[in-house]
Structure formats: C-alpha cells, structure tokens
PDB file of N, CA and C in Angstrom:
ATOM      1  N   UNK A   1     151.297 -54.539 -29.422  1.00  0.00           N
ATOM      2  CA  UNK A   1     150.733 -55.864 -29.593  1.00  0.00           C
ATOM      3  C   UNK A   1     151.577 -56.870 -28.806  1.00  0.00           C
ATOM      4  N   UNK A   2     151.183 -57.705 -27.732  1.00  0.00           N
ATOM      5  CA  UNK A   2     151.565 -58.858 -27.724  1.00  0.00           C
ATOM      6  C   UNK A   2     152.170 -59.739 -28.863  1.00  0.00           C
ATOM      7  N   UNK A   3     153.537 -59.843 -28.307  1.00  0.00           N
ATOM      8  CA  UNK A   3     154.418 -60.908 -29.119  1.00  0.00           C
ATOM      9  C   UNK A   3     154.979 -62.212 -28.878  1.00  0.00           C
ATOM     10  N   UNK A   4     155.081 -62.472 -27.677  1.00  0.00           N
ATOM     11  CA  UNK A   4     155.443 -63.724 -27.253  1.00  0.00           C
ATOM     12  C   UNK A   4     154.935 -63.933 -26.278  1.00  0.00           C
ATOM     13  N   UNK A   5     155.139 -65.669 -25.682  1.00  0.00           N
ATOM     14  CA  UNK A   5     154.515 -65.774 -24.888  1.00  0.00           C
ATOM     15  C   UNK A   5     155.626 -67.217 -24.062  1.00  0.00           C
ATOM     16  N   UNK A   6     155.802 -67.069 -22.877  1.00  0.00           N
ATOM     17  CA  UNK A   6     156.711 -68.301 -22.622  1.00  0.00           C
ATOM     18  C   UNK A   6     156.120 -69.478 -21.718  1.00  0.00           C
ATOM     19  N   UNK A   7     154.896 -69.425 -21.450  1.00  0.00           N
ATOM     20  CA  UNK A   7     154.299 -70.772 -19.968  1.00  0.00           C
ATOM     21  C   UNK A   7     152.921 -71.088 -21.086  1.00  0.00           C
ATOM     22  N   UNK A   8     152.663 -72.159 -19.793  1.00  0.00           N
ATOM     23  CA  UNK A   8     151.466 -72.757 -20.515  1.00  0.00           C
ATOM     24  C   UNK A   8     149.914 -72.806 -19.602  1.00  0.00           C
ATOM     25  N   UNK A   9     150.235 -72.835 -18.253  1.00  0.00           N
ATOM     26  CA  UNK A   9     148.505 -73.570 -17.514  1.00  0.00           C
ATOM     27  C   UNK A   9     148.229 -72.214 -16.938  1.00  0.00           C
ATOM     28  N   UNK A  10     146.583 -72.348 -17.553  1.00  0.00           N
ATOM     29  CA  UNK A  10     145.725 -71.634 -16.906  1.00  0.00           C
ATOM     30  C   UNK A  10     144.254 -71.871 -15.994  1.00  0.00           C
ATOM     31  N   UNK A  11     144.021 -71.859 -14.884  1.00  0.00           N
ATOM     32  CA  UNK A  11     142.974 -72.731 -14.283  1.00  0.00           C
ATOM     33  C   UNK A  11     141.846 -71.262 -14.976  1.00  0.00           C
ATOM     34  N   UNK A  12     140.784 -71.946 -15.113  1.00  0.00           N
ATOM     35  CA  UNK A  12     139.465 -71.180 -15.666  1.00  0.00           C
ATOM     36  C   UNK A  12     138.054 -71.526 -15.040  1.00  0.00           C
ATOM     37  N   UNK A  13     137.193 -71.059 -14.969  1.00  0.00           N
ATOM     38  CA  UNK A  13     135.904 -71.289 -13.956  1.00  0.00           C
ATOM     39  C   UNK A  13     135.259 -72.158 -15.798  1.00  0.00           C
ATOM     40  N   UNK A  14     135.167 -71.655 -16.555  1.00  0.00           N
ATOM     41  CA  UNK A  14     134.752 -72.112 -17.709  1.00  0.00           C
ATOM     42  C   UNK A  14     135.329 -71.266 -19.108  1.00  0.00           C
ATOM     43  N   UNK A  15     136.013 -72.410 -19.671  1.00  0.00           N
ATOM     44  CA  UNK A  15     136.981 -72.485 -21.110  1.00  0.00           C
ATOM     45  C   UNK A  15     137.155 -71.691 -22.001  1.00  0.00           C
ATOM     46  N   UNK A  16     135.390 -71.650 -22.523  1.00  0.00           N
ATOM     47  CA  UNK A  16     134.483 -71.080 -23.898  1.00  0.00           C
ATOM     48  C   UNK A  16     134.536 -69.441 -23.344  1.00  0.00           C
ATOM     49  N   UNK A  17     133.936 -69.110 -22.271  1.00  0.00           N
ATOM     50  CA  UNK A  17     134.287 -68.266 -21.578  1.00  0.00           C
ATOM     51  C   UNK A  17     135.192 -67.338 -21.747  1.00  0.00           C
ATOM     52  N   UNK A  18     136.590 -67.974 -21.152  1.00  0.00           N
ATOM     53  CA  UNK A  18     137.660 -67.445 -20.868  1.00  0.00           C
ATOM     54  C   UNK A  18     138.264 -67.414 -22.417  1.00  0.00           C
ATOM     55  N   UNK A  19     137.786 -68.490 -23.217  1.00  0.00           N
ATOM     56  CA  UNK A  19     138.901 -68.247 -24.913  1.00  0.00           C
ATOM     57  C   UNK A  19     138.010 -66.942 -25.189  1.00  0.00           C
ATOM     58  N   UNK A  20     136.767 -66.462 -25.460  1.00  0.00           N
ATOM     59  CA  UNK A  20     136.301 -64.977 -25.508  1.00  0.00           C
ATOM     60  C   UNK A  20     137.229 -64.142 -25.363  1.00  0.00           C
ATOM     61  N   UNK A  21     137.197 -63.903 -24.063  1.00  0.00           N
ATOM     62  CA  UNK A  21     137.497 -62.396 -23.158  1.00  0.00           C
ATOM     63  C   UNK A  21     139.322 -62.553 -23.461  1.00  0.00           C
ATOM     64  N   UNK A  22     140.140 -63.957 -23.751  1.00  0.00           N
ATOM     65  CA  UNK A  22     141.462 -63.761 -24.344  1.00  0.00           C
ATOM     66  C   UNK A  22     141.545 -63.293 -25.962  1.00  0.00           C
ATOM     67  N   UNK A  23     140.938 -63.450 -26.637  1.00  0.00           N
ATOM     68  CA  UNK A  23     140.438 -63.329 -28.142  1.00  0.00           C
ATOM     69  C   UNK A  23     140.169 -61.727 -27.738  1.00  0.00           C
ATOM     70  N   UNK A  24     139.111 -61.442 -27.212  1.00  0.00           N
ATOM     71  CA  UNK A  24     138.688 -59.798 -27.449  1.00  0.00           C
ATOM     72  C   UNK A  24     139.435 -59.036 -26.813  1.00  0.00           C
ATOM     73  N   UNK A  25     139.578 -59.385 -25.897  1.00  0.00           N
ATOM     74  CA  UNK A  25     140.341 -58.416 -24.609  1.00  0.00           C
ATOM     75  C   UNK A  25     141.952 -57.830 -25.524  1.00  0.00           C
ATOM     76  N   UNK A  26     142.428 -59.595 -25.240  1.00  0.00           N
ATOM     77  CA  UNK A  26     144.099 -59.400 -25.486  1.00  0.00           C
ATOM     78  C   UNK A  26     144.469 -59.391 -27.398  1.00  0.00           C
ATOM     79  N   UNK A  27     143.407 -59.777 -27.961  1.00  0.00           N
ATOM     80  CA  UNK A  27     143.850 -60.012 -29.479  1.00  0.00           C
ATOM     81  C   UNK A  27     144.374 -61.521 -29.759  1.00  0.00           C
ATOM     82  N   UNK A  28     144.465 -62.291 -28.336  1.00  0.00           N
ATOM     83  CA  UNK A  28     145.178 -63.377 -28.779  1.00  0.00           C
ATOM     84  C   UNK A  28     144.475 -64.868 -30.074  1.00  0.00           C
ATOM     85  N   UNK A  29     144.866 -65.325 -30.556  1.00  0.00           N
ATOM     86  CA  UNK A  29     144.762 -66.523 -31.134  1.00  0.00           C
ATOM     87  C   UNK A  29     143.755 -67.625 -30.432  1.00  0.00           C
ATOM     88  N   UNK A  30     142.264 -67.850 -30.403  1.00  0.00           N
ATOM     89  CA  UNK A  30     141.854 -68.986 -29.613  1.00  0.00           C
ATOM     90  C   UNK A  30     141.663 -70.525 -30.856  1.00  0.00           C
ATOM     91  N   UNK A  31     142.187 -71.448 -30.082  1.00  0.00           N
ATOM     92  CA  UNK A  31     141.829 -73.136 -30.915  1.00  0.00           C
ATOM     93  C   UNK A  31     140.424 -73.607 -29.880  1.00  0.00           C
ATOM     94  N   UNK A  32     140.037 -73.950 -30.554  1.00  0.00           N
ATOM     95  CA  UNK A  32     139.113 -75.093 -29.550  1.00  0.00           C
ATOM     96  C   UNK A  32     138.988 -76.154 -30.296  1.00  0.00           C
ATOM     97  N   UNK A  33     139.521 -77.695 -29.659  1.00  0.00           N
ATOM     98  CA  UNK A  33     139.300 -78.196 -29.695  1.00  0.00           C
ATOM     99  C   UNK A  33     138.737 -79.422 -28.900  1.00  0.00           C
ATOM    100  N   UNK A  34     137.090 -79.693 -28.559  1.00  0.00           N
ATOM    101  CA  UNK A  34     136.945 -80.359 -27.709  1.00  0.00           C
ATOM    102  C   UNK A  34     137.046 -79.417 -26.476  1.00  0.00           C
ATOM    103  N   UNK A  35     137.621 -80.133 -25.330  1.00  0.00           N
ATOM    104  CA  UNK A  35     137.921 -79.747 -23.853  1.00  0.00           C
ATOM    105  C   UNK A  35     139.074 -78.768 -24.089  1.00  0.00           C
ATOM    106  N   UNK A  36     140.053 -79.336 -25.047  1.00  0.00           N
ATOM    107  CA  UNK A  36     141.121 -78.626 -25.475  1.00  0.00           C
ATOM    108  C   UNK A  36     141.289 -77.596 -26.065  1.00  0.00           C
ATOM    109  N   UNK A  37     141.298 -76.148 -25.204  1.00  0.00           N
ATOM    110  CA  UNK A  37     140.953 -74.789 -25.628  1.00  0.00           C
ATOM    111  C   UNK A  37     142.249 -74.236 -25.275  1.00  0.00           C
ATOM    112  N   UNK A  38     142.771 -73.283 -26.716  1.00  0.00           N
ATOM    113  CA  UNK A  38     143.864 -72.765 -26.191  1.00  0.00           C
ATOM    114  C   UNK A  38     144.055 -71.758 -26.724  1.00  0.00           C
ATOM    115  N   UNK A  39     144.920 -70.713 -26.257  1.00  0.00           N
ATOM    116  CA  UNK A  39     144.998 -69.081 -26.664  1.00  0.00           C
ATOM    117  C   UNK A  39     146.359 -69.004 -26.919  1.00  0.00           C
ATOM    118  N   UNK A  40     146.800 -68.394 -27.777  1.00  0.00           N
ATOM    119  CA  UNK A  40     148.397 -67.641 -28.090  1.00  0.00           C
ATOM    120  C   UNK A  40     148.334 -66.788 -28.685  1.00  0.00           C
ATOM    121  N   UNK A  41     149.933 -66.047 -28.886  1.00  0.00           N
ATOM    122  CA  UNK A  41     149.779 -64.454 -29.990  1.00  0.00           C
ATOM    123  C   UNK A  41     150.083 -65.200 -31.209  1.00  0.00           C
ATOM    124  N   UNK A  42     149.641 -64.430 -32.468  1.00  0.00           N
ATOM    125  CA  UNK A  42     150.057 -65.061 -33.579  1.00  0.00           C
ATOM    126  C   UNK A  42     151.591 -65.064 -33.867  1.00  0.00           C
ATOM    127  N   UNK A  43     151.786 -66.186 -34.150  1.00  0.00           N
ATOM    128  CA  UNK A  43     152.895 -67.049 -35.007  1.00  0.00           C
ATOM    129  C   UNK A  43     153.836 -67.502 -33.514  1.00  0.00           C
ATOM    130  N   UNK A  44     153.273 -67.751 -32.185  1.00  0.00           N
ATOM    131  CA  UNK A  44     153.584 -68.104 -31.051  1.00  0.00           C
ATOM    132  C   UNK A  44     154.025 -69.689 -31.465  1.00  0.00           C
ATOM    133  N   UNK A  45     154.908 -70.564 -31.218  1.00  0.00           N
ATOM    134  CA  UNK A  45     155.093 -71.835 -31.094  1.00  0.00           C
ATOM    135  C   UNK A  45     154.607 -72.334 -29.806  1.00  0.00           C
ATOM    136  N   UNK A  46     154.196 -71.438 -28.324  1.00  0.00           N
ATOM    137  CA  UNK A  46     154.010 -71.751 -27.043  1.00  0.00           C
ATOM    138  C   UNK A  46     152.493 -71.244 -26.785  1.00  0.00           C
ATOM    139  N   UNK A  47     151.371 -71.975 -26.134  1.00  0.00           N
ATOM    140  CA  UNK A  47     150.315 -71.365 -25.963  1.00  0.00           C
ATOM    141  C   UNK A  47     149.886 -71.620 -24.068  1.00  0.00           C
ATOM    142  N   UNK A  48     148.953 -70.692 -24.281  1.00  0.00           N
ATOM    143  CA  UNK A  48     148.071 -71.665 -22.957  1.00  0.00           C
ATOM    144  C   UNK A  48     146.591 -72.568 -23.145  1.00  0.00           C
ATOM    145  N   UNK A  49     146.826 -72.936 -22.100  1.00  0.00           N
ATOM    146  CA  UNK A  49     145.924 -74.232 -22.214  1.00  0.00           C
ATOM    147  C   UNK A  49     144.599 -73.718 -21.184  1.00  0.00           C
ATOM    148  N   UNK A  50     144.029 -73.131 -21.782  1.00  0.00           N
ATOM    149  CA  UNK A  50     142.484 -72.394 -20.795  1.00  0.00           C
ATOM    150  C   UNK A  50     142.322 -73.823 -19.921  1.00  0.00           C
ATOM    151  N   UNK A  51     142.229 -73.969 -18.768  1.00  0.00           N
ATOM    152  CA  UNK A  51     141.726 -75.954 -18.066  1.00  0.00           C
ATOM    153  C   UNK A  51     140.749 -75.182 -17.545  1.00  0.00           C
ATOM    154  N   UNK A  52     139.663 -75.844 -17.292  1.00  0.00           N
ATOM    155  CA  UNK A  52     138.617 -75.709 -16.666  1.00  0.00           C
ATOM    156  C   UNK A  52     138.924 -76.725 -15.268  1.00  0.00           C
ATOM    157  N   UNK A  53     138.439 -75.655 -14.405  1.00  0.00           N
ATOM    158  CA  UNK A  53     138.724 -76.386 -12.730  1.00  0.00           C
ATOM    159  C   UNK A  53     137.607 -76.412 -11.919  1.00  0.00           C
ATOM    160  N   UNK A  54     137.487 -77.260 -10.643  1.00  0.00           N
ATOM    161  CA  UNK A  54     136.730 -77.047 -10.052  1.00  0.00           C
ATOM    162  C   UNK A  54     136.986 -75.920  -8.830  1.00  0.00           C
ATOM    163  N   UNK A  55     138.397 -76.145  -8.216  1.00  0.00           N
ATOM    164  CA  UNK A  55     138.835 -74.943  -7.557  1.00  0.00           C
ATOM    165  C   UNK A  55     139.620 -73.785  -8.541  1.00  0.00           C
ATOM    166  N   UNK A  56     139.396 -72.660  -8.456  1.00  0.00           N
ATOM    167  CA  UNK A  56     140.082 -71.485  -9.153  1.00  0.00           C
ATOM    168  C   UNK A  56     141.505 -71.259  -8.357  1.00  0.00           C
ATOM    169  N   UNK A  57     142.641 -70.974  -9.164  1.00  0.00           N
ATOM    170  CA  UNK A  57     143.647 -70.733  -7.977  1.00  0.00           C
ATOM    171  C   UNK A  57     144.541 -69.569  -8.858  1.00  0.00           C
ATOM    172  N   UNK A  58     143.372 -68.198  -8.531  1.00  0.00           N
ATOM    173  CA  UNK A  58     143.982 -66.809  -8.968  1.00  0.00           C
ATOM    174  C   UNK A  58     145.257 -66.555  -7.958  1.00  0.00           C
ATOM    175  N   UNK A  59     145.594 -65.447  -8.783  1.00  0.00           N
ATOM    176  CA  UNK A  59     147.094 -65.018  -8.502  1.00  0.00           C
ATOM    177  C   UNK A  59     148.274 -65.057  -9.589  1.00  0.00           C
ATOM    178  N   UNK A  60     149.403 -64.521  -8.983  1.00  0.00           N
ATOM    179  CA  UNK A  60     150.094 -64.822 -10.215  1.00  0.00           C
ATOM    180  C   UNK A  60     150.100 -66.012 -10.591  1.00  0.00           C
ATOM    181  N   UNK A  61     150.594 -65.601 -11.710  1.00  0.00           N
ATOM    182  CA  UNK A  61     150.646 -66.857 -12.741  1.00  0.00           C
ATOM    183  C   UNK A  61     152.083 -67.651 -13.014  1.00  0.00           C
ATOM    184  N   UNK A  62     152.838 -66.444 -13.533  1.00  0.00           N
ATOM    185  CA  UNK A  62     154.647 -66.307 -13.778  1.00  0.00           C
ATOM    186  C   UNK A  62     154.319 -66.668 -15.007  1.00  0.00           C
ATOM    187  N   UNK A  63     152.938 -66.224 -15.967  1.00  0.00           N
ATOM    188  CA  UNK A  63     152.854 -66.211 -17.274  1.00  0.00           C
ATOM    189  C   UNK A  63     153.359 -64.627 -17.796  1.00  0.00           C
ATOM    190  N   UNK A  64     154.493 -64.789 -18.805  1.00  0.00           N
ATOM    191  CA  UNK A  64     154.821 -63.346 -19.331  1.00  0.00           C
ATOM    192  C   UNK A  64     154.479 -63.024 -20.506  1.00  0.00           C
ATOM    193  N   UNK A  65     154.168 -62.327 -21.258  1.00  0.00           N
ATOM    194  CA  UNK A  65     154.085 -61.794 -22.295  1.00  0.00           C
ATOM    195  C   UNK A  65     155.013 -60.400 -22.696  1.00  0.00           C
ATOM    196  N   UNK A  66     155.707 -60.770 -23.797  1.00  0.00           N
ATOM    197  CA  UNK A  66     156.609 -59.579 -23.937  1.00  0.00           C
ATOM    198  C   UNK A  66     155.930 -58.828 -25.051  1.00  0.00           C
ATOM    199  N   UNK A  67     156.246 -57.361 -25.333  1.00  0.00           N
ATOM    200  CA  UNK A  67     155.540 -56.172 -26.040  1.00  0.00           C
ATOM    201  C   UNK A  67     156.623 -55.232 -26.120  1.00  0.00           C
ATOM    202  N   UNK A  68     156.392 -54.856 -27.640  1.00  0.00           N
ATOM    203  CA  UNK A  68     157.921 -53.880 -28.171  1.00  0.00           C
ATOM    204  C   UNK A  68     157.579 -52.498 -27.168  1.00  0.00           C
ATOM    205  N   UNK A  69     156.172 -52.239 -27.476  1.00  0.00           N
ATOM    206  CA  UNK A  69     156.038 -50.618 -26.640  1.00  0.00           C
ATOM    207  C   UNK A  69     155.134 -50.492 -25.334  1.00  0.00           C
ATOM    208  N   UNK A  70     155.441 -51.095 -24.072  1.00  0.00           N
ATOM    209  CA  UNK A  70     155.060 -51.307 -22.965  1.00  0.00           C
ATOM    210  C   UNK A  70     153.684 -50.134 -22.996  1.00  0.00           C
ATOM    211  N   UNK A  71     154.010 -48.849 -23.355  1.00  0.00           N
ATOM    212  CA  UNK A  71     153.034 -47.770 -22.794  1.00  0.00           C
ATOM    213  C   UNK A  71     151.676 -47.503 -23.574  1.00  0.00           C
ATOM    214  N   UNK A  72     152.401 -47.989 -25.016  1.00  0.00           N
ATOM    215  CA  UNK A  72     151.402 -48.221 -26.008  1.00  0.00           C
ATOM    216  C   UNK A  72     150.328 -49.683 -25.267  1.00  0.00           C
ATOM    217  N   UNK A  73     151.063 -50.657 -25.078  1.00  0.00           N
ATOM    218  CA  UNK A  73     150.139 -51.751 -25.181  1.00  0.00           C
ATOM    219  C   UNK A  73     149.446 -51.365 -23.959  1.00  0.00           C
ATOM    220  N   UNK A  74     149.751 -50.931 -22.871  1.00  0.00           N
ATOM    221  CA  UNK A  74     149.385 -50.600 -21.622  1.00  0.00           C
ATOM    222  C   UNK A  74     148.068 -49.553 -21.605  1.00  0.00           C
ATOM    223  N   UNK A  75     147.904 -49.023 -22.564  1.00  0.00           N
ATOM    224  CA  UNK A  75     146.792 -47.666 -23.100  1.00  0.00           C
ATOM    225  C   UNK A  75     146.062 -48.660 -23.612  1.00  0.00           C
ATOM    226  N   UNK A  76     145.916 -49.548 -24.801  1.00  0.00           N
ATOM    227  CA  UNK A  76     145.715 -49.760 -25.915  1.00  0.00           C
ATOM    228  C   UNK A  76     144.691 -51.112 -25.030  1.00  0.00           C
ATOM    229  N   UNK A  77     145.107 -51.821 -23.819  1.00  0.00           N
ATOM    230  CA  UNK A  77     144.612 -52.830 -22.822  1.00  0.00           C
ATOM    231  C   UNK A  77     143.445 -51.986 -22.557  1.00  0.00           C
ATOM    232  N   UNK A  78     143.679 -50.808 -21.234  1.00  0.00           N
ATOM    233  CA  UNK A  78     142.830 -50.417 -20.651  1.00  0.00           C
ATOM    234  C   UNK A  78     142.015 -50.069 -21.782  1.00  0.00           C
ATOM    235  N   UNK A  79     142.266 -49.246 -22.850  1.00  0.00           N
ATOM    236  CA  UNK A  79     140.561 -48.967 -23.295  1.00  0.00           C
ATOM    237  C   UNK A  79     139.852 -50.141 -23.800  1.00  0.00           C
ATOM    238  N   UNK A  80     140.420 -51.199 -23.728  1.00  0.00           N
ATOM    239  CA  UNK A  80     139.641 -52.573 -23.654  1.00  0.00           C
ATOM    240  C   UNK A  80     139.015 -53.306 -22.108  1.00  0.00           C
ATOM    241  N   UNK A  81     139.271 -52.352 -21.713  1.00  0.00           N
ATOM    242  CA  UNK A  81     138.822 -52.871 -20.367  1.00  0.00           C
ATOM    243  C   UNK A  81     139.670 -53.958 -19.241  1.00  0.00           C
ATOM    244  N   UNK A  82     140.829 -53.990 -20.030  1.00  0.00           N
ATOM    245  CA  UNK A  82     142.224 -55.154 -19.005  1.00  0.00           C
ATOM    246  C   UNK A  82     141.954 -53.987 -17.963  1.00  0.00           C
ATOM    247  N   UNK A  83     142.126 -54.928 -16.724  1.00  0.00           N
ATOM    248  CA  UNK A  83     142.455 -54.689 -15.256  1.00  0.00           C
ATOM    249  C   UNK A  83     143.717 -55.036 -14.827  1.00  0.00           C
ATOM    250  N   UNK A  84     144.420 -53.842 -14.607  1.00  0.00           N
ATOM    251  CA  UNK A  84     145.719 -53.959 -14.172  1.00  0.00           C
ATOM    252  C   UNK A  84     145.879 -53.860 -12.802  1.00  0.00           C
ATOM    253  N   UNK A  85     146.607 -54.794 -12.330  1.00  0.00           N
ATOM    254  CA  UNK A  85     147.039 -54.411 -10.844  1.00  0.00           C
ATOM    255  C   UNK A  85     148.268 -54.130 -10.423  1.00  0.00           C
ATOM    256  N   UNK A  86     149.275 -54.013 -11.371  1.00  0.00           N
ATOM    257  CA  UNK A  86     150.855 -53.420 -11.597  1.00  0.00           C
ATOM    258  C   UNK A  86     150.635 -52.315 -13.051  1.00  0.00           C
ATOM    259  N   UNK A  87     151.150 -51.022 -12.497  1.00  0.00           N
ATOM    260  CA  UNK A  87     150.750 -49.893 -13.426  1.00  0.00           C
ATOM    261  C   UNK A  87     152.486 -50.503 -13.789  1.00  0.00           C
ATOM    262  N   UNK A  88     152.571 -49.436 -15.184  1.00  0.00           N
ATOM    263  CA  UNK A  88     154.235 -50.101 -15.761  1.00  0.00           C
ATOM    264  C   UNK A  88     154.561 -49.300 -14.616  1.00  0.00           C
ATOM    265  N   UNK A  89     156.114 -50.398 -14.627  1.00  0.00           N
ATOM    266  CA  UNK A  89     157.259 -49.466 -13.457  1.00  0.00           C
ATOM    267  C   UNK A  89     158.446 -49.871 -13.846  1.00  0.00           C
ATOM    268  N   UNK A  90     159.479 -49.121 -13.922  1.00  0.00           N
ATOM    269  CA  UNK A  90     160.705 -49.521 -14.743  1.00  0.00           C
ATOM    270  C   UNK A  90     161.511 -50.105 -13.779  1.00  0.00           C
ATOM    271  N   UNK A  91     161.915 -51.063 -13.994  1.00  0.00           N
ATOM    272  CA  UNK A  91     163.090 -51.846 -12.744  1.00  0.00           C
ATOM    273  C   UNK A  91     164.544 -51.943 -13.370  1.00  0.00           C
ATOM    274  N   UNK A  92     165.796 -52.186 -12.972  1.00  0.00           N
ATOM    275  CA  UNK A  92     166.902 -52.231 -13.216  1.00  0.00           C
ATOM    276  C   UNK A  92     166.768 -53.637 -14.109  1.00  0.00           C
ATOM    277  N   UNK A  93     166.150 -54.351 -13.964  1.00  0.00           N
ATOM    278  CA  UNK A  93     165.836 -55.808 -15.023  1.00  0.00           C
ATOM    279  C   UNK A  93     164.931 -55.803 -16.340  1.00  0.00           C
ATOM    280  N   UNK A  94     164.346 -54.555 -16.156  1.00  0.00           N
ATOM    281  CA  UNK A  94     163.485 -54.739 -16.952  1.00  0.00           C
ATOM    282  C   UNK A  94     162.254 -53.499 -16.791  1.00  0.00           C
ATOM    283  N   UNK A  95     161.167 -52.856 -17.629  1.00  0.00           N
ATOM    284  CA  UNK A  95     159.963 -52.291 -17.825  1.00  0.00           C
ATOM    285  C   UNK A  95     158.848 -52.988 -18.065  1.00  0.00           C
ATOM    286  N   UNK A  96     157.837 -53.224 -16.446  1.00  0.00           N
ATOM    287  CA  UNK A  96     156.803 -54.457 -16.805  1.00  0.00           C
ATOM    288  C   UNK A  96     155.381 -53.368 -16.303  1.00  0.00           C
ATOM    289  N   UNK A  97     154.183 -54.214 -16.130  1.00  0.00           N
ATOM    290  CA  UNK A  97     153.335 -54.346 -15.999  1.00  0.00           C
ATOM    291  C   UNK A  97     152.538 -55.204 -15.325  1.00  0.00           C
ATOM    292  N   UNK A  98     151.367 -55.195 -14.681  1.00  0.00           N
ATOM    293  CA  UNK A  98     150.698 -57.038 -14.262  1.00  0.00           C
ATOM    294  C   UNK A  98     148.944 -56.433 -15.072  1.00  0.00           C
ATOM    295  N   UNK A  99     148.553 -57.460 -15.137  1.00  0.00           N
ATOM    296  CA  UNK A  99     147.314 -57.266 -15.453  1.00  0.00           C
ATOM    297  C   UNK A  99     146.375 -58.400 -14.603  1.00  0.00           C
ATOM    298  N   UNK A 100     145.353 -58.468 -15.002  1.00  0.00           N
ATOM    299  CA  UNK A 100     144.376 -60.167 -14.711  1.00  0.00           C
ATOM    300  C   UNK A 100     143.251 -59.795 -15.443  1.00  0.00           C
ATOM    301  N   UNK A 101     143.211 -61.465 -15.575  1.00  0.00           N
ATOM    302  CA  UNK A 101     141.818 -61.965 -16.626  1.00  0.00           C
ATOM    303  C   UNK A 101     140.148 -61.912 -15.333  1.00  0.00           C
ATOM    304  N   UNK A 102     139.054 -62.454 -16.637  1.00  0.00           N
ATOM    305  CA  UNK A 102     137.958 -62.027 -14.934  1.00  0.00           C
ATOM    306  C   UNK A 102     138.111 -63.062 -14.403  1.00  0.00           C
ATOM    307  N   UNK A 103     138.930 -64.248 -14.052  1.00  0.00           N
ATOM    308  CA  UNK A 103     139.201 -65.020 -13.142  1.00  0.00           C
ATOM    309  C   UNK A 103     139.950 -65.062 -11.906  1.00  0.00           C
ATOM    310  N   UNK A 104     140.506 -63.637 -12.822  1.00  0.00           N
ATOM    311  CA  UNK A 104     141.758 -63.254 -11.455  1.00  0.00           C
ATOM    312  C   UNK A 104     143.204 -64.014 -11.144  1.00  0.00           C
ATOM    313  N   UNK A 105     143.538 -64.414 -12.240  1.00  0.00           N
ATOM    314  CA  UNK A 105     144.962 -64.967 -13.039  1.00  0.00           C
ATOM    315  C   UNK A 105     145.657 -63.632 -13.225  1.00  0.00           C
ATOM    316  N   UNK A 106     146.515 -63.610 -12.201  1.00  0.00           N
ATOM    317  CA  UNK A 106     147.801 -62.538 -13.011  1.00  0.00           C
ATOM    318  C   UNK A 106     148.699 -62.633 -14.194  1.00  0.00           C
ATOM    319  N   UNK A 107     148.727 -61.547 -14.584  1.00  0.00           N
ATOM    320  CA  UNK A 107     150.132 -62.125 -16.107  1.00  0.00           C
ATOM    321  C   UNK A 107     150.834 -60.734 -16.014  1.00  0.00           C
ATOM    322  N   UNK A 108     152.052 -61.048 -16.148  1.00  0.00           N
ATOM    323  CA  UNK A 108     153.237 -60.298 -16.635  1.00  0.00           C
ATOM    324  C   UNK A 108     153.401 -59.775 -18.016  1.00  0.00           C
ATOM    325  N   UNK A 109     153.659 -57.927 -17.864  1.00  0.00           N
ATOM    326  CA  UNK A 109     153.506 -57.707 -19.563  1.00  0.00           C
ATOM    327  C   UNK A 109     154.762 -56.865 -19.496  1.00  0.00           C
ATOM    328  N   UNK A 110     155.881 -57.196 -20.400  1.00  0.00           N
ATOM    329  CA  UNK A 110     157.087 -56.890 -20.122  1.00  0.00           C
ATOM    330  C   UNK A 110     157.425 -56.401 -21.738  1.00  0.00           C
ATOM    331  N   UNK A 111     157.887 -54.936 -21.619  1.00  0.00           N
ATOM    332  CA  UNK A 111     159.340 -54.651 -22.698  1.00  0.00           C
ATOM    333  C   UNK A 111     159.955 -55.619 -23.063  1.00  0.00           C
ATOM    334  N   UNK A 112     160.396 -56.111 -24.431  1.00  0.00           N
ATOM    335  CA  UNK A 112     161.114 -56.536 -24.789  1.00  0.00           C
ATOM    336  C   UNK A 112     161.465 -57.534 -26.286  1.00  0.00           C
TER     337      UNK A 112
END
C-alpha cells in the first residue's frame, strides 16, 4: 500500500476524471471540493492538487510515493492496470519504480 506522499501539483486534462482513476487505480483518498480536487494516501498530512489545464505537461513529475514492499505494491498496481515505465530496479540510494496516470504524469514508487 502506498504510504506517503511528499509534492503537491498535478496538471490534468479533467479533475473528476483523474480523482477516479487515483481513487481506483492507486487506493488513494479523493476530496472534491468545488474546482478544488485532491488525492492522498490515508492519514497523509501532504496531498495533490488534481489542476485542470489547458496545456498537459506529462512527464516526470518528482512526485514520490514511498511503499514498505516495493514488489508487492508493484504486482498489486499492474493487476489494476498502472502503467509502468520504470520496472523496480535496485540502486545504491534506494529500490524504486516509475509508473503514469492516463495523462501521462510520471510518479516515483520507492521502498521505504
């Protein structure tokens, strides 16, 4: 399971949308309020802020999410259908992952 979370902006083609597919996909926490739509893991003090844009500007993000069992959550994504574009790979810093949303926002899913 996703446990933390440390950034905040996310550009989105549309909000309602994107709080869905973070809710089902990832398990995360969605608020809506108004324009003001936002996703976190539970008992997170830090969220993101879904923005709706007129230009999309996929790619990474340098949004991380940390997870006690990288291989577990990494299984447990794909049969939900997350699209990964970094399979885990263990580095001298760390055991991560990348994934993206269908907007094509990268995020970091890291041990730890």
């Amino acid at each position: 399971m996703i446990r933390t979370l440390e950034s905040v902006a996310v550009v989105v083609g549309n909000a309602k949308k994107a709080a869905q597919w973070y809710r089902k996909a990832l398990g995360l926490v969605v608020k809506e309020e108004g324009h003001w739509v936002t996703a976190k893991p539970k008992g997170a003090k830090t969220c993101l802020h879904l923005c709706e844009g007129d230009e999309l500007e996929p790619g990474n993000t340098g949004i991380l999410f940390f997870t006690k069992d990288l291989a577990a959550e990494y299984r447990a994504l794909q049969k939900k259908g997350v699209k990964f574009t970094e399979k885990p790979k263990k580095e001298s810093w760390g055991t991560y992952a990348m994934f993206q949303d269908p907007d094509g926002n990268v995020f970091w899913l890291m041990e730890g």
